[in-house]
C-alpha atoms as a PDB file:
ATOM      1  CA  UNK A   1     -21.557 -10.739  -0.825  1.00  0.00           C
ATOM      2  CA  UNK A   2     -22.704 -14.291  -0.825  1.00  0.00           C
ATOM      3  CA  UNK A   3     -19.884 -16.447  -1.544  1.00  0.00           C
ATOM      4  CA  UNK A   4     -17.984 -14.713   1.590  1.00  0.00           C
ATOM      5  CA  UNK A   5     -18.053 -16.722   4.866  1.00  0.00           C
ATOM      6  CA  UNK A   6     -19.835 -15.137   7.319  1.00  0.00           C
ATOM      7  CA  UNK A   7     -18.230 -14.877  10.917  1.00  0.00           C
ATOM      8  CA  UNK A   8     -18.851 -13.460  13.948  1.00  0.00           C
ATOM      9  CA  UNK A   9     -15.447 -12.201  14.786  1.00  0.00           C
ATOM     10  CA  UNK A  10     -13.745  -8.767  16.751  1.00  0.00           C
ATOM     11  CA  UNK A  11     -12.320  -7.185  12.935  1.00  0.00           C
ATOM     12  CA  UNK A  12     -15.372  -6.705  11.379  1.00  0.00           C
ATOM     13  CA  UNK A  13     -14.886  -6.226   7.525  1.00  0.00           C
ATOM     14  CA  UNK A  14     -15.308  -2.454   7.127  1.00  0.00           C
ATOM     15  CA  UNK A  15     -11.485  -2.362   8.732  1.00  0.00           C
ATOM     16  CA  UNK A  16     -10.239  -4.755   6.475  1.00  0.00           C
ATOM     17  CA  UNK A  17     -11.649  -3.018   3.460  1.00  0.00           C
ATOM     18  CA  UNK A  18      -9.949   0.401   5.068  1.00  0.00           C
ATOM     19  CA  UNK A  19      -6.767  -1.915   5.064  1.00  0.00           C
ATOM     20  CA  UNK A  20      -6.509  -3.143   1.481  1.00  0.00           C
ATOM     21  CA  UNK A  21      -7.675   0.208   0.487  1.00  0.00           C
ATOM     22  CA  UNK A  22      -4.406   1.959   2.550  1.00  0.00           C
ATOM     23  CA  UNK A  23      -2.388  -1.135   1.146  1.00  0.00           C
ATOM     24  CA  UNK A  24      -3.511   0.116  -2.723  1.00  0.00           C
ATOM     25  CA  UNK A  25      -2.785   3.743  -2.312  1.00  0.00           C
ATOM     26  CA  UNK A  26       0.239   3.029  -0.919  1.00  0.00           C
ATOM     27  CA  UNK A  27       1.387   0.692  -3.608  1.00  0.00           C
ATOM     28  CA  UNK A  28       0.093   3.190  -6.496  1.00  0.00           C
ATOM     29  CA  UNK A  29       1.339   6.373  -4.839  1.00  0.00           C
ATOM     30  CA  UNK A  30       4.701   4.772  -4.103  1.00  0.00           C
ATOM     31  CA  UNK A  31       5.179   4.270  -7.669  1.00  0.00           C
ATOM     32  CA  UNK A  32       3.429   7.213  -8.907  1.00  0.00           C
ATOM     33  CA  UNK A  33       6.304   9.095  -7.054  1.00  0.00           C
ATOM     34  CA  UNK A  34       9.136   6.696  -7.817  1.00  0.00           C
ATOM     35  CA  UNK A  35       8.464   7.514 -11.199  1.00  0.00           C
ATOM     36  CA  UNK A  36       8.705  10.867 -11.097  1.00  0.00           C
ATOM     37  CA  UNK A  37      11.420  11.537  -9.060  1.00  0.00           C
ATOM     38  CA  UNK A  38      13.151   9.466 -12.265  1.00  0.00           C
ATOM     39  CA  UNK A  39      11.808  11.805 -14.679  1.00  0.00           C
ATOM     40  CA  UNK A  40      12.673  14.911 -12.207  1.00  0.00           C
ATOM     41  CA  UNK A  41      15.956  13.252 -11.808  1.00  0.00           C
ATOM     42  CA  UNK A  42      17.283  14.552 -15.368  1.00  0.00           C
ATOM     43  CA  UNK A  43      16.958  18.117 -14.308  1.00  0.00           C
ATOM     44  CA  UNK A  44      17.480  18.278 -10.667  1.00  0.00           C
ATOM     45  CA  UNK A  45      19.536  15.264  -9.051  1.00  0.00           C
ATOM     46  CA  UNK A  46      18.884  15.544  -5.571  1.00  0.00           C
ATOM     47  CA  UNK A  47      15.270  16.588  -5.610  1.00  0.00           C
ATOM     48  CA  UNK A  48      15.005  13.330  -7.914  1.00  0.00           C
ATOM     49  CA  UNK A  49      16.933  10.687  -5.419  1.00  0.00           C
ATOM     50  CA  UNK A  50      15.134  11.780  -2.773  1.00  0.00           C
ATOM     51  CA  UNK A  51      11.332  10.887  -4.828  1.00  0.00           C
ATOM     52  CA  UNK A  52      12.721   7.297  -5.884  1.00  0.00           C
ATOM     53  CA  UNK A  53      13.806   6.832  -2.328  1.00  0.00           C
ATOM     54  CA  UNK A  54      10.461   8.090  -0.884  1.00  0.00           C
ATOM     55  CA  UNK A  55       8.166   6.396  -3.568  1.00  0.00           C
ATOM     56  CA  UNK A  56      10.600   3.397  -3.478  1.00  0.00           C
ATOM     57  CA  UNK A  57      10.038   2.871   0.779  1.00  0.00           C
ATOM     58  CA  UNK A  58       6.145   3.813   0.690  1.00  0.00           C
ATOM     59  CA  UNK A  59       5.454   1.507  -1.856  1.00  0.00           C
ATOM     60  CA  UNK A  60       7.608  -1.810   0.040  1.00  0.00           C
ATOM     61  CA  UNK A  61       4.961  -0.628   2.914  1.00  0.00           C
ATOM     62  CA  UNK A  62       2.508  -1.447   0.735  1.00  0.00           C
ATOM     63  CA  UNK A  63       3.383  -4.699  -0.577  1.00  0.00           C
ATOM     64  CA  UNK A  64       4.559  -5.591   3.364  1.00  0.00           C
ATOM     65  CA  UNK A  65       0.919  -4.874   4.302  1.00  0.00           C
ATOM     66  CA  UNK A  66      -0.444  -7.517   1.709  1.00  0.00           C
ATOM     67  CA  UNK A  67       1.547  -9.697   3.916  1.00  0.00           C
ATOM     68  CA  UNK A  68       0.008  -8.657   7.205  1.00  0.00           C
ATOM     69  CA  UNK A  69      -3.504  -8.492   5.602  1.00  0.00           C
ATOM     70  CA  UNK A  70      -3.278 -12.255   4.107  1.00  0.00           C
ATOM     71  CA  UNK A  71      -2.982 -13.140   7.880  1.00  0.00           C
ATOM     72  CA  UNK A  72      -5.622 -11.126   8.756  1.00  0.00           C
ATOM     73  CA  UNK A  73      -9.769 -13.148   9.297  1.00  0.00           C
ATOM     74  CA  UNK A  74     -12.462 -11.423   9.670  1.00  0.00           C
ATOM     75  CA  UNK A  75     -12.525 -13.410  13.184  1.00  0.00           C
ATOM     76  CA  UNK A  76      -8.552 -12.176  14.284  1.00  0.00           C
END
């Protein structure tokens, strides 16, 4: 793309595009799955928690790896 800086660093931009990829399906499965351990919640309690606690923890890794990535240059 040409409005992107050019740089001749070590992470080249295929990784980073790997990263924010990982960082999106973890945000949209998280939730996907927090969401339906709600709607299993009304007919089996346990199996239900144990989705919102799941979907609820993959999805925080997501939004923690926008963090990391915001650090990241293509030159780090």
């Amino acid at each position: 793309m040409g409005f992107f800086k050019e740089s001749g660093g070590t992470t080249s931009n295929k990784s980073i595009a790997r990263l924010q990829t990982l960082i999106w399906v973890l945000i949209y499965g998280g939730l996907l799955t927090l969401v339906l351990g709600l709607s299993v919640q009304r007919t089996h309690d346990p199996l239900g928690w144990s989705m919102v606690v799941v979907g609820g923890i993959v999805a925080a890794i997501g939004f923690s790896l926008i963090y990391v990535r915001s650090r990241l240059t293509p030159g780090d």
